[in-house]
N, C-alpha and C. Protein backbone atom coordinates (compact mmCIF):
# COMPACT_ATOMS: atom_id res chain seq x y z
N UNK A 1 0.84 -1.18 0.00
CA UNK A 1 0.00 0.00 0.00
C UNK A 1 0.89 1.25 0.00
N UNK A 2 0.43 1.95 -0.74
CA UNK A 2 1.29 3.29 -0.64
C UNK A 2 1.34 4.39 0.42
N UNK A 3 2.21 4.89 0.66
CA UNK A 3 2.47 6.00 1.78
C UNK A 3 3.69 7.21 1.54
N UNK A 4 2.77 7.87 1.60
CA UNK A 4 3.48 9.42 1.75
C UNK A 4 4.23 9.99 3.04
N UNK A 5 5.24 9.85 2.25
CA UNK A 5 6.66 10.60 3.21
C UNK A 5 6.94 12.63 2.74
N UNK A 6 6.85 13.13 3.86
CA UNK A 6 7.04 14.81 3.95
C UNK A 6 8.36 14.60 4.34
N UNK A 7 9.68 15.16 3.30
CA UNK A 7 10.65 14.98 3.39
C UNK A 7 11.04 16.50 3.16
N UNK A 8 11.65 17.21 4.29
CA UNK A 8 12.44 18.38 5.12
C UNK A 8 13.97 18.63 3.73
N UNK A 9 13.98 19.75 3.50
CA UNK A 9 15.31 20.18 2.96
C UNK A 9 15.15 20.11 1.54
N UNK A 10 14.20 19.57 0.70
CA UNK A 10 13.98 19.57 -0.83
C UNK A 10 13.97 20.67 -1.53
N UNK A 11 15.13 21.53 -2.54
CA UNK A 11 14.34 22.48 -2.59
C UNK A 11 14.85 22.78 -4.07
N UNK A 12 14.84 21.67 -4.80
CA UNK A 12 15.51 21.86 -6.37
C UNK A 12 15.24 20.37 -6.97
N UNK A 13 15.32 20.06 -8.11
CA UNK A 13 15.33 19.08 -9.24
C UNK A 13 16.71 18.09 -8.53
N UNK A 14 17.65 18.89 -8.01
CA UNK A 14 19.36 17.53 -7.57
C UNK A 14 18.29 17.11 -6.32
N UNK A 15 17.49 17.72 -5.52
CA UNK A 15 17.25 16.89 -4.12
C UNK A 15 16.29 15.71 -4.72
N UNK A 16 15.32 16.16 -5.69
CA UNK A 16 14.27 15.35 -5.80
C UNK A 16 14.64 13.94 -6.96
N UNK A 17 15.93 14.00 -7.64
CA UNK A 17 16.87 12.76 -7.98
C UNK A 17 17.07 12.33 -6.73
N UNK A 18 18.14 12.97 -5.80
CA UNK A 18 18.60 12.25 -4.55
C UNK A 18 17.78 11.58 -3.91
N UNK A 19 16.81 12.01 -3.16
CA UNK A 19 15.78 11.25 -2.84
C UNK A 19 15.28 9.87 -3.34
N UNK A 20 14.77 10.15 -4.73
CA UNK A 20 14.11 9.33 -5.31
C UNK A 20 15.25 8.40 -5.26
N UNK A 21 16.77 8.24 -5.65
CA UNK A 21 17.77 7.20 -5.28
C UNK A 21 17.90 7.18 -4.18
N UNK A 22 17.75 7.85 -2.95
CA UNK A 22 17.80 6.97 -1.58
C UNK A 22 16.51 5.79 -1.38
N UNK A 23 15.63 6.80 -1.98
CA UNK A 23 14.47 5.47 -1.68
C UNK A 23 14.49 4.31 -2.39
N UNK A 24 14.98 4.14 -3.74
CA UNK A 24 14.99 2.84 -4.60
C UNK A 24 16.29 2.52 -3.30
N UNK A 25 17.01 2.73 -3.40
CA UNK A 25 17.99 2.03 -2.78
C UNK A 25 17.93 1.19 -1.27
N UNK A 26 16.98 2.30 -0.86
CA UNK A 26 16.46 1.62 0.64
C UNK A 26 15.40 0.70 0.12
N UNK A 27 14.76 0.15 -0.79
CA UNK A 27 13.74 -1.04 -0.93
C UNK A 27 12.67 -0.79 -1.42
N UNK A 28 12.45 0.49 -1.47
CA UNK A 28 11.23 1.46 -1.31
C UNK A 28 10.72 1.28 -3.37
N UNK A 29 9.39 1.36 -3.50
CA UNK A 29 9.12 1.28 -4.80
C UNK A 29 7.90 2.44 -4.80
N UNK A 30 9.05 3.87 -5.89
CA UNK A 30 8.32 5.29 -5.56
C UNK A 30 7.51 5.51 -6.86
N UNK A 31 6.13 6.01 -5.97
CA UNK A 31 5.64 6.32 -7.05
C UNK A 31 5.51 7.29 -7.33
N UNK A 32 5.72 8.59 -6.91
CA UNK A 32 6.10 9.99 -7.59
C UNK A 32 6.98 10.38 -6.32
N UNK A 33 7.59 11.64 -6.67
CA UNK A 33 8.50 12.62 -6.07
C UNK A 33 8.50 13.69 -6.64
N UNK A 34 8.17 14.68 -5.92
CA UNK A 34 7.71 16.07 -5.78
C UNK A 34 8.78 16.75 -4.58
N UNK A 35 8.86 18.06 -4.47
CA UNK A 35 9.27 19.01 -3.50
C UNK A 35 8.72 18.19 -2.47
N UNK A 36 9.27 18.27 -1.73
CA UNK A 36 9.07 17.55 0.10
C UNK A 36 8.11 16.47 0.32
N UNK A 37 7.49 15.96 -0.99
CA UNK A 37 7.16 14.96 -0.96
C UNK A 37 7.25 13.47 -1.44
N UNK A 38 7.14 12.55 -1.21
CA UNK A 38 7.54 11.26 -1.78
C UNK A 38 6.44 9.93 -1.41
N UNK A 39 5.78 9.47 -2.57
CA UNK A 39 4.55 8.60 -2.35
C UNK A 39 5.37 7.74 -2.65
N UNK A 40 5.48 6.30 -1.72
CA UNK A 40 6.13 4.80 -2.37
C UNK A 40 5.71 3.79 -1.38
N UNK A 41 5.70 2.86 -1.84
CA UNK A 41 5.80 1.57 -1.44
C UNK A 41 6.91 1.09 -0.33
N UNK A 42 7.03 0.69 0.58
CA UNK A 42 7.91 -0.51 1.34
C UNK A 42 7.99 -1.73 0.74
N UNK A 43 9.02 -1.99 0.60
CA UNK A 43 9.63 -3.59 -0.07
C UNK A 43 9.62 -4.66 0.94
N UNK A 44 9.98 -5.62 0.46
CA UNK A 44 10.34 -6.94 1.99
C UNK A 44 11.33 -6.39 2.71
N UNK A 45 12.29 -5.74 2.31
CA UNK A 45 13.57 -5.11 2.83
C UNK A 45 13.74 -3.76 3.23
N UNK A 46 12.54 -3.03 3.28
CA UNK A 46 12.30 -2.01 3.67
C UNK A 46 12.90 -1.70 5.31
N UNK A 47 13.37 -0.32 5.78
CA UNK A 47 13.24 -0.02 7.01
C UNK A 47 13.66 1.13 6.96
N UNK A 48 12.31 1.70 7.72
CA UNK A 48 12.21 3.20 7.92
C UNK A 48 13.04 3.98 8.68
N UNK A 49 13.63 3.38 9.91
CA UNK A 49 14.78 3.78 10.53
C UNK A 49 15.72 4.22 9.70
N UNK A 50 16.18 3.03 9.34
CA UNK A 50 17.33 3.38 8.14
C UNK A 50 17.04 4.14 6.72
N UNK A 51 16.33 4.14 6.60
CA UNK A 51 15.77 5.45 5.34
C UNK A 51 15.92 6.70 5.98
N UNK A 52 15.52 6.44 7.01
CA UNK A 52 15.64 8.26 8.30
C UNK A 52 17.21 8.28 7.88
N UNK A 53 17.57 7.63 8.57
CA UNK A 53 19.03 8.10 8.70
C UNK A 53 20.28 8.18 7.29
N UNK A 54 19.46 7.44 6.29
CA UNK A 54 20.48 7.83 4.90
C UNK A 54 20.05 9.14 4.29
N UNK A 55 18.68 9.37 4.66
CA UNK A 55 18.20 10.98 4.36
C UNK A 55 18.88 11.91 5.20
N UNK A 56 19.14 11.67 6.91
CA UNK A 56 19.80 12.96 7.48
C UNK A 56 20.90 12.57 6.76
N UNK A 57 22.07 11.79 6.76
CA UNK A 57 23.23 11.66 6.20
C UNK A 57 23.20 12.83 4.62
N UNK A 58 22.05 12.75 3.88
CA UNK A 58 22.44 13.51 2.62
C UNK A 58 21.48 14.96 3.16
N UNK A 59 21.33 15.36 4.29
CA UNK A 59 21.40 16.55 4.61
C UNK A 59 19.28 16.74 4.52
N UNK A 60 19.10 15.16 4.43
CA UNK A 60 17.36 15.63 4.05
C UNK A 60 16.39 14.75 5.42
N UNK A 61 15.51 14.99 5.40
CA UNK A 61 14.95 14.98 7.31
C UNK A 61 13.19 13.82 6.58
N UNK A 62 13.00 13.56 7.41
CA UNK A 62 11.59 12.89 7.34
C UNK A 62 10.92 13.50 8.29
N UNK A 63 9.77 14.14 7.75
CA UNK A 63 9.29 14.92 9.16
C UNK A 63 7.40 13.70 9.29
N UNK A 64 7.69 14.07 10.70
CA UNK A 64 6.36 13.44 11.33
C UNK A 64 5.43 13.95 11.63
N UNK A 65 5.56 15.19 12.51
CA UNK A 65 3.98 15.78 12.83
C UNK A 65 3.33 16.29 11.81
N UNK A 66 2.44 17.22 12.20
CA UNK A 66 1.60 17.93 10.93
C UNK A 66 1.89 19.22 10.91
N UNK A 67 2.57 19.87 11.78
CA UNK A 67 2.74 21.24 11.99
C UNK A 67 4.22 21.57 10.75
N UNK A 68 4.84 20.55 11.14
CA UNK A 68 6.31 20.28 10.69
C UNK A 68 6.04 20.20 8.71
N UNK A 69 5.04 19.39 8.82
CA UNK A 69 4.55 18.97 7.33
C UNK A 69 4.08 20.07 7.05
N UNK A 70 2.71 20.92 7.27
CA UNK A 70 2.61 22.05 6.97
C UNK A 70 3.75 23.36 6.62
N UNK A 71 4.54 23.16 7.60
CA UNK A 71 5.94 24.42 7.53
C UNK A 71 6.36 23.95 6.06
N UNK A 72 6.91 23.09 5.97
CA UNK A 72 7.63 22.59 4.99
C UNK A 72 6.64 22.59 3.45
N UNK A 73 5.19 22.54 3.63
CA UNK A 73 4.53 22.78 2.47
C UNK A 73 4.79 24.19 1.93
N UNK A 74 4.76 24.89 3.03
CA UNK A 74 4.81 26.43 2.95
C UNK A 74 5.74 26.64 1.77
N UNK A 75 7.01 26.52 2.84
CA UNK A 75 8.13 26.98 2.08
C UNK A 75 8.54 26.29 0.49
N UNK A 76 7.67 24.95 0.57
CA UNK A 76 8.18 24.42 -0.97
C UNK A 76 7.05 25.19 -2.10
N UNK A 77 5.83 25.66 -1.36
CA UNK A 77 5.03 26.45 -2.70
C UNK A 77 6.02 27.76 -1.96
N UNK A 78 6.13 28.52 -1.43
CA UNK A 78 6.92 29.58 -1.69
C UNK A 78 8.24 29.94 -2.76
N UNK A 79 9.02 28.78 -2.42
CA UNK A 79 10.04 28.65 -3.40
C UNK A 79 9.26 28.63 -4.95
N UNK A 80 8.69 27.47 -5.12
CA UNK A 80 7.90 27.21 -6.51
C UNK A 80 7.41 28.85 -7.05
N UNK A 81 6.79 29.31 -6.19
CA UNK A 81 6.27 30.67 -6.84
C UNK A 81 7.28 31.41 -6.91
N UNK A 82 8.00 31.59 -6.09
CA UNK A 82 9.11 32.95 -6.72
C UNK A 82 10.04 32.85 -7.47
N UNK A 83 10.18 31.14 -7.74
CA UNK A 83 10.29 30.23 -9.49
C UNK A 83 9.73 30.81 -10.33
N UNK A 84 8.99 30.94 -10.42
CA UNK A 84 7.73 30.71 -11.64
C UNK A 84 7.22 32.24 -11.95
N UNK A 85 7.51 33.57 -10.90
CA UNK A 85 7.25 34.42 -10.54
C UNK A 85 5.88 34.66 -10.23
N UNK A 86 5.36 34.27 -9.60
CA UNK A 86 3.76 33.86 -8.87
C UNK A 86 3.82 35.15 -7.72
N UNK A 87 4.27 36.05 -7.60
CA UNK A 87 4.54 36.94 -6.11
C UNK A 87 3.27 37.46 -5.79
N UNK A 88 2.41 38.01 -6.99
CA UNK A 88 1.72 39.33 -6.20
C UNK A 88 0.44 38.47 -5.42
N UNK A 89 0.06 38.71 -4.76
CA UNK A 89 -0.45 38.56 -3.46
C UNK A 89 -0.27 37.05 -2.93
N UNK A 90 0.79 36.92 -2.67
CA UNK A 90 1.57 35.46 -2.27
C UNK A 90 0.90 34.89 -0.89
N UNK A 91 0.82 35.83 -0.21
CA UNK A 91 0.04 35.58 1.64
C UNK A 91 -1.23 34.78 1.16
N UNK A 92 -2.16 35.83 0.41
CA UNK A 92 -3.72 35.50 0.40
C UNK A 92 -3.32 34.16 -0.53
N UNK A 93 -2.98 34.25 -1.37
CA UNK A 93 -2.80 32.86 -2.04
C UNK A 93 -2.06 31.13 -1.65
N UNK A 94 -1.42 31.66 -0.54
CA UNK A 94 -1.03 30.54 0.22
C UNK A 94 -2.19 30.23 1.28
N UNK A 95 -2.76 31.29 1.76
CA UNK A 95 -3.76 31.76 2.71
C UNK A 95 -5.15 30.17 2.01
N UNK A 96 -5.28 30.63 0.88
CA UNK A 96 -6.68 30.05 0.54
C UNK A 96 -5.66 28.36 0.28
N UNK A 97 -4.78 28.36 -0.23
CA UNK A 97 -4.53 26.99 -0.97
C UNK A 97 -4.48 25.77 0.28
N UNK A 98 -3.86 26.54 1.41
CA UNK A 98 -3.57 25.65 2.83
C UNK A 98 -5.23 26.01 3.81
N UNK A 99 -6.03 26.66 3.22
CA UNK A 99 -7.21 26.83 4.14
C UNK A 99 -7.25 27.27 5.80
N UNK A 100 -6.42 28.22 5.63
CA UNK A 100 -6.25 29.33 6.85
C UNK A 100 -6.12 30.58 6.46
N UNK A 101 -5.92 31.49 7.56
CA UNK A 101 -5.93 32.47 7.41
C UNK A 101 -4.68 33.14 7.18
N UNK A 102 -4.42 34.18 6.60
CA UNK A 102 -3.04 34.68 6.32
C UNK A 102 -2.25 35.08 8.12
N UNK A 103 -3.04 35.55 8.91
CA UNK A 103 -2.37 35.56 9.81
C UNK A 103 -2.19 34.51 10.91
N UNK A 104 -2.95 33.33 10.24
CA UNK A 104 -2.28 31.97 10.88
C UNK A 104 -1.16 31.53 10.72
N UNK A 105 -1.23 31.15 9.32
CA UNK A 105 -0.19 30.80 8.32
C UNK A 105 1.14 31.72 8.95
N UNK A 106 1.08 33.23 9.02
CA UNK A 106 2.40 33.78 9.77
C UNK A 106 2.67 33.44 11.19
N UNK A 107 1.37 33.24 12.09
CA UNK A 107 1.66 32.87 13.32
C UNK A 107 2.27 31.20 13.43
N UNK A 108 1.94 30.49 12.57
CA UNK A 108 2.52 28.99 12.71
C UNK A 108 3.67 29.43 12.39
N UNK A 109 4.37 30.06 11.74
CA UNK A 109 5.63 30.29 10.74
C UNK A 109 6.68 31.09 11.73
N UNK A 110 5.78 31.69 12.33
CA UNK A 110 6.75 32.55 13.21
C UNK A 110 7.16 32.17 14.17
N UNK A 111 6.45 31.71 15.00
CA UNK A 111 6.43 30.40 15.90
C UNK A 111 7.32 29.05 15.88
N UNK A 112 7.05 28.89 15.13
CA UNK A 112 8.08 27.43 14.54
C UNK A 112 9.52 28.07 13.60
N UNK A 113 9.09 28.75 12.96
CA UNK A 113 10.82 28.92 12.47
C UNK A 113 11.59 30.30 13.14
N UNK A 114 11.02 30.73 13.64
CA UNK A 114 11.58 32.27 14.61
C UNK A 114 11.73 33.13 13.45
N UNK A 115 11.12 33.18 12.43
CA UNK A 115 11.05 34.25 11.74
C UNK A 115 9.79 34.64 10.85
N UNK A 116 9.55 35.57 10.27
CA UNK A 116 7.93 36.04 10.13
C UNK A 116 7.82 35.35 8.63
N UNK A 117 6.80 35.03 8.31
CA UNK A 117 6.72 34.33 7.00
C UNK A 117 7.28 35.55 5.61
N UNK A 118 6.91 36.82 6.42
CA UNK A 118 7.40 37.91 5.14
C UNK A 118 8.62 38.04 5.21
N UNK A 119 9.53 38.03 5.90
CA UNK A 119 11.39 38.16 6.18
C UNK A 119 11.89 36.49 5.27
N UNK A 120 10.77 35.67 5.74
CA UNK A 120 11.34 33.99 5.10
C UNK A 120 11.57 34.58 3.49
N UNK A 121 9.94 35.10 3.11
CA UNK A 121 10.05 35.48 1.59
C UNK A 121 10.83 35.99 0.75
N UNK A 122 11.08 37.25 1.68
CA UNK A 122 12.06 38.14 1.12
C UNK A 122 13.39 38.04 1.17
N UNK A 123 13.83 37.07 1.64
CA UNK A 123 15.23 36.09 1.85
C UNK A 123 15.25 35.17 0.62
N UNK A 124 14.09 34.70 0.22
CA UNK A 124 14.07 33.88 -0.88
C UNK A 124 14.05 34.94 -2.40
N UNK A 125 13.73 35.73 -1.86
CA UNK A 125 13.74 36.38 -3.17
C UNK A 125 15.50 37.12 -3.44
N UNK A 126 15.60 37.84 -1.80
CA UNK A 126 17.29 38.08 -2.15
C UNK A 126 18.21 36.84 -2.56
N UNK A 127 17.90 35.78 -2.13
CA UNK A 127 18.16 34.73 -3.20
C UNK A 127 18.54 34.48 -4.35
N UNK A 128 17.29 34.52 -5.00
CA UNK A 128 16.86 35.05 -6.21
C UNK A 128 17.37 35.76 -7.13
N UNK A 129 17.56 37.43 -6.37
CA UNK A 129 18.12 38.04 -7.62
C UNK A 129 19.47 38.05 -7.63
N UNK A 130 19.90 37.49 -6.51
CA UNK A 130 21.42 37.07 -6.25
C UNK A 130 21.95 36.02 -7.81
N UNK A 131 20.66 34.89 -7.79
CA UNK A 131 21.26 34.07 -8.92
C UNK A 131 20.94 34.71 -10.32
N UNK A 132 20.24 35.83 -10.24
CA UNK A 132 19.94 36.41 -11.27
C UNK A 132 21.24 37.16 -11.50
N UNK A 133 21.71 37.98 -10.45
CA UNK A 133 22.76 39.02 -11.05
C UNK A 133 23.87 37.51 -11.22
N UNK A 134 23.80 37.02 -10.72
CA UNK A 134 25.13 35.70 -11.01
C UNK A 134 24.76 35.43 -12.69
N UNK A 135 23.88 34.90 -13.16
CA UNK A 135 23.66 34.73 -14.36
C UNK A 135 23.71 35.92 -15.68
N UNK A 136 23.35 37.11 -14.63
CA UNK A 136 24.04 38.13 -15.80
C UNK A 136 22.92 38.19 -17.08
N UNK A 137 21.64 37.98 -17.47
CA UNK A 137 21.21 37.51 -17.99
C UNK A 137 20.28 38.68 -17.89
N UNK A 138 19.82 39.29 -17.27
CA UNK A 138 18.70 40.45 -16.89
C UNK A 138 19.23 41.52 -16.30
N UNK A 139 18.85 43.15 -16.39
CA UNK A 139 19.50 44.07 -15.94
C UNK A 139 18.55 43.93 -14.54
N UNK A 140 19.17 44.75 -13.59
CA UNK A 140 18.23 45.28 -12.24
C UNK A 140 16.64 45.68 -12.39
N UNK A 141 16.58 46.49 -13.31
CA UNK A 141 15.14 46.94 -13.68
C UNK A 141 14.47 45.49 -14.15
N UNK A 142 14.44 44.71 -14.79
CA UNK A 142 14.56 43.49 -15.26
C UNK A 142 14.25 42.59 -14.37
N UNK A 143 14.71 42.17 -13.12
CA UNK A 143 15.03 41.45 -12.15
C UNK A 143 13.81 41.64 -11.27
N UNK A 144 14.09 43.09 -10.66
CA UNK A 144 12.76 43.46 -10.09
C UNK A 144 10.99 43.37 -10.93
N UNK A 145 11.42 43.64 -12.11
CA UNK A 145 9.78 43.38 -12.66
C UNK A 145 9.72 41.46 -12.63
N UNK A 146 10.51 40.91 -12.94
CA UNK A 146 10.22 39.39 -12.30
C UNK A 146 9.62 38.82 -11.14
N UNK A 147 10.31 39.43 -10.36
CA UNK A 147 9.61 38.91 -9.04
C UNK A 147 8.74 40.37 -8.41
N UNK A 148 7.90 40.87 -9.13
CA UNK A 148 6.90 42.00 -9.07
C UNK A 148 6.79 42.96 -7.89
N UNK A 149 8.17 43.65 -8.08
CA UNK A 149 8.56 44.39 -7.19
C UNK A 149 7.68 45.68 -8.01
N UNK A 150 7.04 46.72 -7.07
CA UNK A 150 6.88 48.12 -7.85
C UNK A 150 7.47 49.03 -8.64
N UNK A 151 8.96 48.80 -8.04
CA UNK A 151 10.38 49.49 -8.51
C UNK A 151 11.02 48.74 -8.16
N UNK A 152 11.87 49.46 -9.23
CA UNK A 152 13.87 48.61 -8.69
C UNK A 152 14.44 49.60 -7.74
N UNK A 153 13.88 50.49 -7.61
CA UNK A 153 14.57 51.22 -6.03
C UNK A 153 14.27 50.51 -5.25
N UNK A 154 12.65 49.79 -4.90
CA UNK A 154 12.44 49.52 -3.77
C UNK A 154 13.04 47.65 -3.54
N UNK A 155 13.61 46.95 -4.70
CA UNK A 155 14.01 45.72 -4.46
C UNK A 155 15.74 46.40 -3.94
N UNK A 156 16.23 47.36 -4.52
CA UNK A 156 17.50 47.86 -4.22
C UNK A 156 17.48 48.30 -2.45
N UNK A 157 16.35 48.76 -2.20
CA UNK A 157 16.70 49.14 -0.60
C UNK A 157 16.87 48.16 0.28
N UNK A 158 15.95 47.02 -0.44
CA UNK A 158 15.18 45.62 0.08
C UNK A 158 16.78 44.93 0.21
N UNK A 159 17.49 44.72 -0.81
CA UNK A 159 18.65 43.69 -1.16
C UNK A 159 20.16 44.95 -0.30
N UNK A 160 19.93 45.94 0.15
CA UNK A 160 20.91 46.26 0.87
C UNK A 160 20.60 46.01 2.53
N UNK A 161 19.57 46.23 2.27
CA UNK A 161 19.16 46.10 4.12
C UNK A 161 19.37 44.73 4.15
N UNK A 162 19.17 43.53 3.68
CA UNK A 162 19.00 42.34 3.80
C UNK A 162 20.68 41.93 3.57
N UNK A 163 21.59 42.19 2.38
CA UNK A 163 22.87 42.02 1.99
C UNK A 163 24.14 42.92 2.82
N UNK A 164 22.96 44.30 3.01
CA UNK A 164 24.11 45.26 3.37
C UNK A 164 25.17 45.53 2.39
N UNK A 165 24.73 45.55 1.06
CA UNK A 165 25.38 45.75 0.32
C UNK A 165 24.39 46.18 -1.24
N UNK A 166 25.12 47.38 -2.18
CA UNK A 166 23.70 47.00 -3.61
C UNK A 166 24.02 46.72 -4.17
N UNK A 167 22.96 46.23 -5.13
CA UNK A 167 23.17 45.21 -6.20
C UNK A 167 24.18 45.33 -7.14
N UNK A 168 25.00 46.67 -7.25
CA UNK A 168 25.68 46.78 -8.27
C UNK A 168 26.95 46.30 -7.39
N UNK A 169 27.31 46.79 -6.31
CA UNK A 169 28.24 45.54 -5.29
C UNK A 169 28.32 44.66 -5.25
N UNK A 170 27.32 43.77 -5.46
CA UNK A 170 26.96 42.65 -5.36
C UNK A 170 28.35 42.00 -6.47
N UNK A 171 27.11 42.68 -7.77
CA UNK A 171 27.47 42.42 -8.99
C UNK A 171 29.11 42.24 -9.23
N UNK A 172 29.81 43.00 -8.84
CA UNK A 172 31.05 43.67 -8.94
C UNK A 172 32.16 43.00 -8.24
N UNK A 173 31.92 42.47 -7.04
CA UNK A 173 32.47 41.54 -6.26
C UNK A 173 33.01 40.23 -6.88
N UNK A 174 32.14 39.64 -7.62
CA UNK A 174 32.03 38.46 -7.98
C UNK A 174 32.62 36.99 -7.15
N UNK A 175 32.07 37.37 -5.99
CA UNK A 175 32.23 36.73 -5.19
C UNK A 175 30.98 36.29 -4.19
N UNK A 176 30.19 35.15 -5.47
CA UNK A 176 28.61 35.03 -5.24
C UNK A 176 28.38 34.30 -4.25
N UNK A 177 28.09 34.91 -2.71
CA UNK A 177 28.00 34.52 -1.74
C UNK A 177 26.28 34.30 -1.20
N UNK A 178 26.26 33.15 -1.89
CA UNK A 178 24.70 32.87 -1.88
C UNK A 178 24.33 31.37 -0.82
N UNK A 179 23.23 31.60 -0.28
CA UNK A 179 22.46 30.82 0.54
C UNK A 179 21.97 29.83 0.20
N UNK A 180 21.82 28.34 0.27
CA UNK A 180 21.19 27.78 -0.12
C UNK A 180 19.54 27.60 0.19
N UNK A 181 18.58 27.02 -0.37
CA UNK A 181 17.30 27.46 -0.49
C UNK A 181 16.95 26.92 1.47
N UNK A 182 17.72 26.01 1.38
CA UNK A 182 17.38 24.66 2.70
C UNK A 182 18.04 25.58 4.18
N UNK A 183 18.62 26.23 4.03
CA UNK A 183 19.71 27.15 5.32
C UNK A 183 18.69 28.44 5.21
N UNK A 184 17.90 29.47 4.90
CA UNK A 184 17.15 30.11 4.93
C UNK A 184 16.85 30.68 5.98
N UNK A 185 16.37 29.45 6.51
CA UNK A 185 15.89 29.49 7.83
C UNK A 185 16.63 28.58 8.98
């Protein structure tokens, strides 16, 4: 019978290979893999212990409660949208998809990760245009209309207060000192 595993730290196309080869390898017969999630089978040789622990070993967690599963939904449609550039009204839209209220959704978030769900965001987005100016590919004005900033002044005030440094520093340095999606928080 199949069962769904909420797997902690997913936050790109290399985790969701890795995964999917820890689980064939642990016995497991998967039937999809998604961002923090993984539907499969147990084999005769299955053991969940040891699946726990070849996942912390590659830096990825099995989470159990529901609070934990929820956090972790959060942040994998958060990431996905500021992928895809999905931003403008990101709260209310996480708000309706998880069936709470926007200031639940921040109070679980704030609560459990010690930081406000809007500081999580906007970390993901300095992220963001971090790999953007790394890629070189879009000017600043450019960057900011992606992830639907009003202005590029106001992603520029945003990415110094947060970097302590602007984007054209950034740029200039070349010394792309970027976060991974999973350390965030």
């Amino acid at each position: 019978m199949n069962e769904t595993f909420y797997i902690k730290n997913m936050v790109c196309n290399r985790c969701i290979a890795s995964v999917l080869e820890i689980f064939t390898s642990e016995g497991y017969t998967v039937e999809s893999v998604e961002l923090g999630k993984v539907v499969a089978t147990e084999g005769p040789e299955s053991d969940k212990k040891k699946l726990s622990h070849t996942l912390v070993q590659t830096g990825f967690e099995l989470i159990i409660n529901e609070t934990d599963t929820l956090l972790e939904q959060i942040k994998v449609k958060l990431i996905h949208k500021i992928e895809i550039g999905e931003t403008e009204n990101l709260f209310q839209s996480l708000a309706e998809e998880f069936g709470k209220t926007e200031t639940a959704l921040s109070k679980l978030f704030s609560k459990s990760e010690g930081m406000t769900l809007e500081k999580y965001t906007i970390n993901l987005k300095i992220e963001k245009v971090k790999e953007y100016i790394q890629l070189g590919q879009l000017n600043f004005s450019e960057i900011a209309y992606s992830l639907n900033y009003k202005t590029s002044s106001h992603l520029a005030r945003q990415f110094k207060t947060v970097t302590g440094m602007s984007m054209t520093d950034y740029k200039s340095l070349k010394n792309w000192d970027r976060k991974t999606l999973d350390k965030i928080v």
